[in-house]
N, C-alpha and C. Protein backbone atom coordinates (compact mmCIF):
# COMPACT_ATOMS: atom_id res chain seq x y z
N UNK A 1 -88.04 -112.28 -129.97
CA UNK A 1 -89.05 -112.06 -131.00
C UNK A 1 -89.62 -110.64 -130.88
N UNK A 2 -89.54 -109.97 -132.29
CA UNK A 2 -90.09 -108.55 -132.42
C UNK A 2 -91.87 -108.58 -132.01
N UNK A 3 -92.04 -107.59 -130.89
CA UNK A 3 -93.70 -107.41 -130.49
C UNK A 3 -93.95 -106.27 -131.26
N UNK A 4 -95.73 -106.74 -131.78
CA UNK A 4 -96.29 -105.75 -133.22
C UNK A 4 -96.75 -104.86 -131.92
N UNK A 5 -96.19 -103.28 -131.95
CA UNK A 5 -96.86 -102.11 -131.58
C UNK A 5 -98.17 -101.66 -132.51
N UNK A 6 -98.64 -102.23 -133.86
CA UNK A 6 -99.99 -101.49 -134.14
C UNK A 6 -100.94 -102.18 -134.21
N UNK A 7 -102.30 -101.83 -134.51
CA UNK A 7 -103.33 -102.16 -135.06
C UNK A 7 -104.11 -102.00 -136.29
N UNK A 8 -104.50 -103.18 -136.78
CA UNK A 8 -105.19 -103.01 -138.11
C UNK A 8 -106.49 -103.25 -138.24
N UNK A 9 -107.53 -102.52 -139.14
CA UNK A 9 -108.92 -102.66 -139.06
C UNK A 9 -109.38 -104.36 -138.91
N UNK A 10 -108.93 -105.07 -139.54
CA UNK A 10 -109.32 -106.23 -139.20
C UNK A 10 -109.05 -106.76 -137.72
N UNK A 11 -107.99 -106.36 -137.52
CA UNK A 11 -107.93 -106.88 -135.43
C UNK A 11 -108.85 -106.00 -135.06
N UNK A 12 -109.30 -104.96 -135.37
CA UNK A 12 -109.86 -103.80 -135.18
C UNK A 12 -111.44 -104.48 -134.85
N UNK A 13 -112.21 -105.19 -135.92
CA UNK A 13 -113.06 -105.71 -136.62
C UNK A 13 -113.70 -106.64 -135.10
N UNK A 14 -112.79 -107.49 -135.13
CA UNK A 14 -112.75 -108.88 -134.21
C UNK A 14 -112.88 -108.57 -132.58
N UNK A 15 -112.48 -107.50 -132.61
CA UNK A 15 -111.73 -107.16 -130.99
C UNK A 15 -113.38 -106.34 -130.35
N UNK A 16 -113.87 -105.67 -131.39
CA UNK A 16 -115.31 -104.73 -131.35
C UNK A 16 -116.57 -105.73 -131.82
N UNK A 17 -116.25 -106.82 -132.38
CA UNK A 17 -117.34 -107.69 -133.16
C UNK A 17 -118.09 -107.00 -133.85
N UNK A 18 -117.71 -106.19 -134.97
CA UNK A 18 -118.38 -105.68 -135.88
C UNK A 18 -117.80 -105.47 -137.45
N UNK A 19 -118.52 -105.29 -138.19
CA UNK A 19 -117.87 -105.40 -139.63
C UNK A 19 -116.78 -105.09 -139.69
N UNK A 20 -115.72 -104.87 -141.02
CA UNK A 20 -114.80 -104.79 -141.28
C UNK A 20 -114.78 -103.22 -141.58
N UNK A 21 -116.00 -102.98 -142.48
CA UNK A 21 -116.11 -101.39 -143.10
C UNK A 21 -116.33 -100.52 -141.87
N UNK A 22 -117.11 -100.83 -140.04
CA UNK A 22 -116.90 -100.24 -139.30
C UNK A 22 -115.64 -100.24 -138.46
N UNK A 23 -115.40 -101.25 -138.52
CA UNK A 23 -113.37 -101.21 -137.96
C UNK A 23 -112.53 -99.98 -138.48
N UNK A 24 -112.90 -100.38 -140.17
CA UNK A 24 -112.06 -99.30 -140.67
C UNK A 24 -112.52 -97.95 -140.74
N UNK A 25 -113.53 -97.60 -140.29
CA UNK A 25 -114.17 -96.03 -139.97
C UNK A 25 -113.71 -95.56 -138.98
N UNK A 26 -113.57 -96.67 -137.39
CA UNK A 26 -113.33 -96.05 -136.64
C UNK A 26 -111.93 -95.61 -136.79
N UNK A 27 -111.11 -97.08 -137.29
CA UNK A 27 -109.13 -96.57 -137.35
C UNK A 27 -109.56 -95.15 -137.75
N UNK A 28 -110.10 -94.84 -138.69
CA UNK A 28 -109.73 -93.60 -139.44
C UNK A 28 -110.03 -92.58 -138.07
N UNK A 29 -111.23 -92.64 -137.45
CA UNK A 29 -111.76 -91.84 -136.42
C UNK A 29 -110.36 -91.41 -135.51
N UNK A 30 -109.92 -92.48 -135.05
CA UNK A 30 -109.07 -92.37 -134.30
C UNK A 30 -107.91 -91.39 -135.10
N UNK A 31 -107.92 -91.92 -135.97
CA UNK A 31 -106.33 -91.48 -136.55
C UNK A 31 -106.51 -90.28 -136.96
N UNK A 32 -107.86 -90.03 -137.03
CA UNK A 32 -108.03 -88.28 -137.32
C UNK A 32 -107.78 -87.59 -135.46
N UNK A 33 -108.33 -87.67 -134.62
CA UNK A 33 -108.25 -87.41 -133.57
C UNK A 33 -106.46 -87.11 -133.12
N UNK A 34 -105.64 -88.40 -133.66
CA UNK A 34 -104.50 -88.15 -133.39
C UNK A 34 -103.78 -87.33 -134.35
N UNK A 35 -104.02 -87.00 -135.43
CA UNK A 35 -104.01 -86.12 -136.33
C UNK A 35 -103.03 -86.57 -137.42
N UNK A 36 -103.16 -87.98 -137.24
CA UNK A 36 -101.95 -88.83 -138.08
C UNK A 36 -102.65 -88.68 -140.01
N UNK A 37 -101.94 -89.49 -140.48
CA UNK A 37 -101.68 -88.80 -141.94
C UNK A 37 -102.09 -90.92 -142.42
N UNK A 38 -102.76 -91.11 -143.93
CA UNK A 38 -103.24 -91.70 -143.77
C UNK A 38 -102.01 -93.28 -143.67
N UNK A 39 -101.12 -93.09 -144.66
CA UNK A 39 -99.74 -93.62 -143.84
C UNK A 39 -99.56 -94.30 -143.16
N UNK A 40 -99.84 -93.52 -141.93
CA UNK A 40 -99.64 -93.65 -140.69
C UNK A 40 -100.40 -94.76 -139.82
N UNK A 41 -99.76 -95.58 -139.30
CA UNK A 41 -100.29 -96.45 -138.18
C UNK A 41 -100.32 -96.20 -137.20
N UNK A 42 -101.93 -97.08 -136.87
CA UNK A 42 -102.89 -96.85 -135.45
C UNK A 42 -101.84 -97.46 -134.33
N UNK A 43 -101.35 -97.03 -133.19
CA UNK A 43 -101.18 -98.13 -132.18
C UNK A 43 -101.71 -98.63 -131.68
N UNK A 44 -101.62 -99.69 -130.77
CA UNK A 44 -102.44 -100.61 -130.27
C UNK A 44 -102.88 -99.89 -129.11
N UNK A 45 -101.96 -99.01 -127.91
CA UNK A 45 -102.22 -98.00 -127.14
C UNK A 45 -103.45 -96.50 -127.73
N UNK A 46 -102.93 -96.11 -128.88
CA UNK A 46 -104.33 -95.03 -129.21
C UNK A 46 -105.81 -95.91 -129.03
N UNK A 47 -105.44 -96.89 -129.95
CA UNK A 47 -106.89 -97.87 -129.91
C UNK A 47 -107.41 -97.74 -128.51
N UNK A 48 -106.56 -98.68 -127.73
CA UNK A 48 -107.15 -98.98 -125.90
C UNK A 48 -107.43 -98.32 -125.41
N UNK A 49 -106.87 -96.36 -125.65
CA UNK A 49 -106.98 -95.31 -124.87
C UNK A 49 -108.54 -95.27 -125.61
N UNK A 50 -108.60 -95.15 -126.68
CA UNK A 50 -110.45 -94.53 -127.24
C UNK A 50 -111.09 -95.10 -126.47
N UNK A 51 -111.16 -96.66 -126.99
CA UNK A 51 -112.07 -97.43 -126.69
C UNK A 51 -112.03 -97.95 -125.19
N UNK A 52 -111.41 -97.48 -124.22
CA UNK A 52 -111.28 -97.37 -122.43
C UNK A 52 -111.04 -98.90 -122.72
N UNK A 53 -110.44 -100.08 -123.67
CA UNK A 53 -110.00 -101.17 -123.23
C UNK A 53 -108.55 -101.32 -122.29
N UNK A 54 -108.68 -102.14 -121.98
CA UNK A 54 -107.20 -102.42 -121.37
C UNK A 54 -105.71 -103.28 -122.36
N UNK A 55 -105.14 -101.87 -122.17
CA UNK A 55 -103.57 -102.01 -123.18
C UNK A 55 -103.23 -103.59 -123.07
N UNK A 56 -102.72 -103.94 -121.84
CA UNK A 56 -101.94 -105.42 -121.73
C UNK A 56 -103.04 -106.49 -122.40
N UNK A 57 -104.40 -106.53 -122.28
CA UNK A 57 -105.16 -107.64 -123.04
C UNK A 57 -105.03 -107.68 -123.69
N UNK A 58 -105.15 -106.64 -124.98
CA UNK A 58 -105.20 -106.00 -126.26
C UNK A 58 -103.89 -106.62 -127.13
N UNK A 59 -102.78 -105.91 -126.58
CA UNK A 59 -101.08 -106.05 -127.21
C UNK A 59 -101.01 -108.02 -126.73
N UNK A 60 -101.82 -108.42 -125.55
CA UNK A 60 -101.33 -109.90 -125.75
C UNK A 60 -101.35 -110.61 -126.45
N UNK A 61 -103.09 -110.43 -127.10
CA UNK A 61 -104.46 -110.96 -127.64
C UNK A 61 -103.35 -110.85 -129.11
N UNK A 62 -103.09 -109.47 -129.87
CA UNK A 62 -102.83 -109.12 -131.03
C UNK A 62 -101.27 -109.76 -131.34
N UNK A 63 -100.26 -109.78 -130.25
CA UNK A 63 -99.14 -110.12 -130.41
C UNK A 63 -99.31 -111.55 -130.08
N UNK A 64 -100.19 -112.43 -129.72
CA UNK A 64 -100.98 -113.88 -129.63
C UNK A 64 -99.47 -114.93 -128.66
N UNK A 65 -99.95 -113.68 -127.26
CA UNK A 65 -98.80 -113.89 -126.15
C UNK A 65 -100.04 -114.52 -124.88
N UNK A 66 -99.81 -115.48 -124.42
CA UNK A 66 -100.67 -116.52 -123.57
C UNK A 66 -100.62 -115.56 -122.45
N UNK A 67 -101.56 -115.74 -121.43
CA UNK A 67 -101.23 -115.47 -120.17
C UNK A 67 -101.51 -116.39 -119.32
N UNK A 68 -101.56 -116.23 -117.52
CA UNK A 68 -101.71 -117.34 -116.78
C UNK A 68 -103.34 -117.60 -116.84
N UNK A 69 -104.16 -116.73 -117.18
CA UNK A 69 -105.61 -116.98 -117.08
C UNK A 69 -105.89 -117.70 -118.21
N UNK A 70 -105.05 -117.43 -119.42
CA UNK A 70 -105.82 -117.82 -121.18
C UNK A 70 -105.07 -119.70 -120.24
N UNK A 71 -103.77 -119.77 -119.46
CA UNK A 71 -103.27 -120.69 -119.59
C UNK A 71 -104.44 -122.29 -118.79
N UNK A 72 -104.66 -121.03 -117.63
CA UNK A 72 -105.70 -121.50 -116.89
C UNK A 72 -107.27 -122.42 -117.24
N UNK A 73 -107.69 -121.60 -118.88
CA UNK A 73 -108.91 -122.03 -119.32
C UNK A 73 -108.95 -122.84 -120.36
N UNK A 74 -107.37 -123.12 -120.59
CA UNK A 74 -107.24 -123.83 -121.91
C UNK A 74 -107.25 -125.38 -121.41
């Protein structure tokens, strides 16, 4: 099974717990920083690098891949 490399303001939204219209300010933030074109998709790595989250939670959470802890609390 193909794993999604990007992010969209709405995962964006959920992941920060804040509106939708600030999700999509920041994508843009970011995507100006990386100097991408509007086109262009956020990765899930630019995201984690801004926001100092951690890549592997992020790409699990978004690609909705279990781990032994999610397996642990379920």
């Amino acid at each position: 099974m193909m794993k999604r490399l990007c992010i969209y303001p709405k995962e964006v939204a959920i992941i920060i717990g804040k509106s939708q219209t600030t999700a999509q300010t920041l994508v843009r933030t970011i995507k100006d920083i990386h100097e991408k074109e509007k086109h262009q998709a956020l990765t899930i790595r630019e995201f984690c690098d801004y926001m100092g989250l951690d890549y592997q939670e992020v790409f699990n959470m978004i690609n909705n891949i279990k781990t032994n802890n999610d397996k642990q609390s379920a």
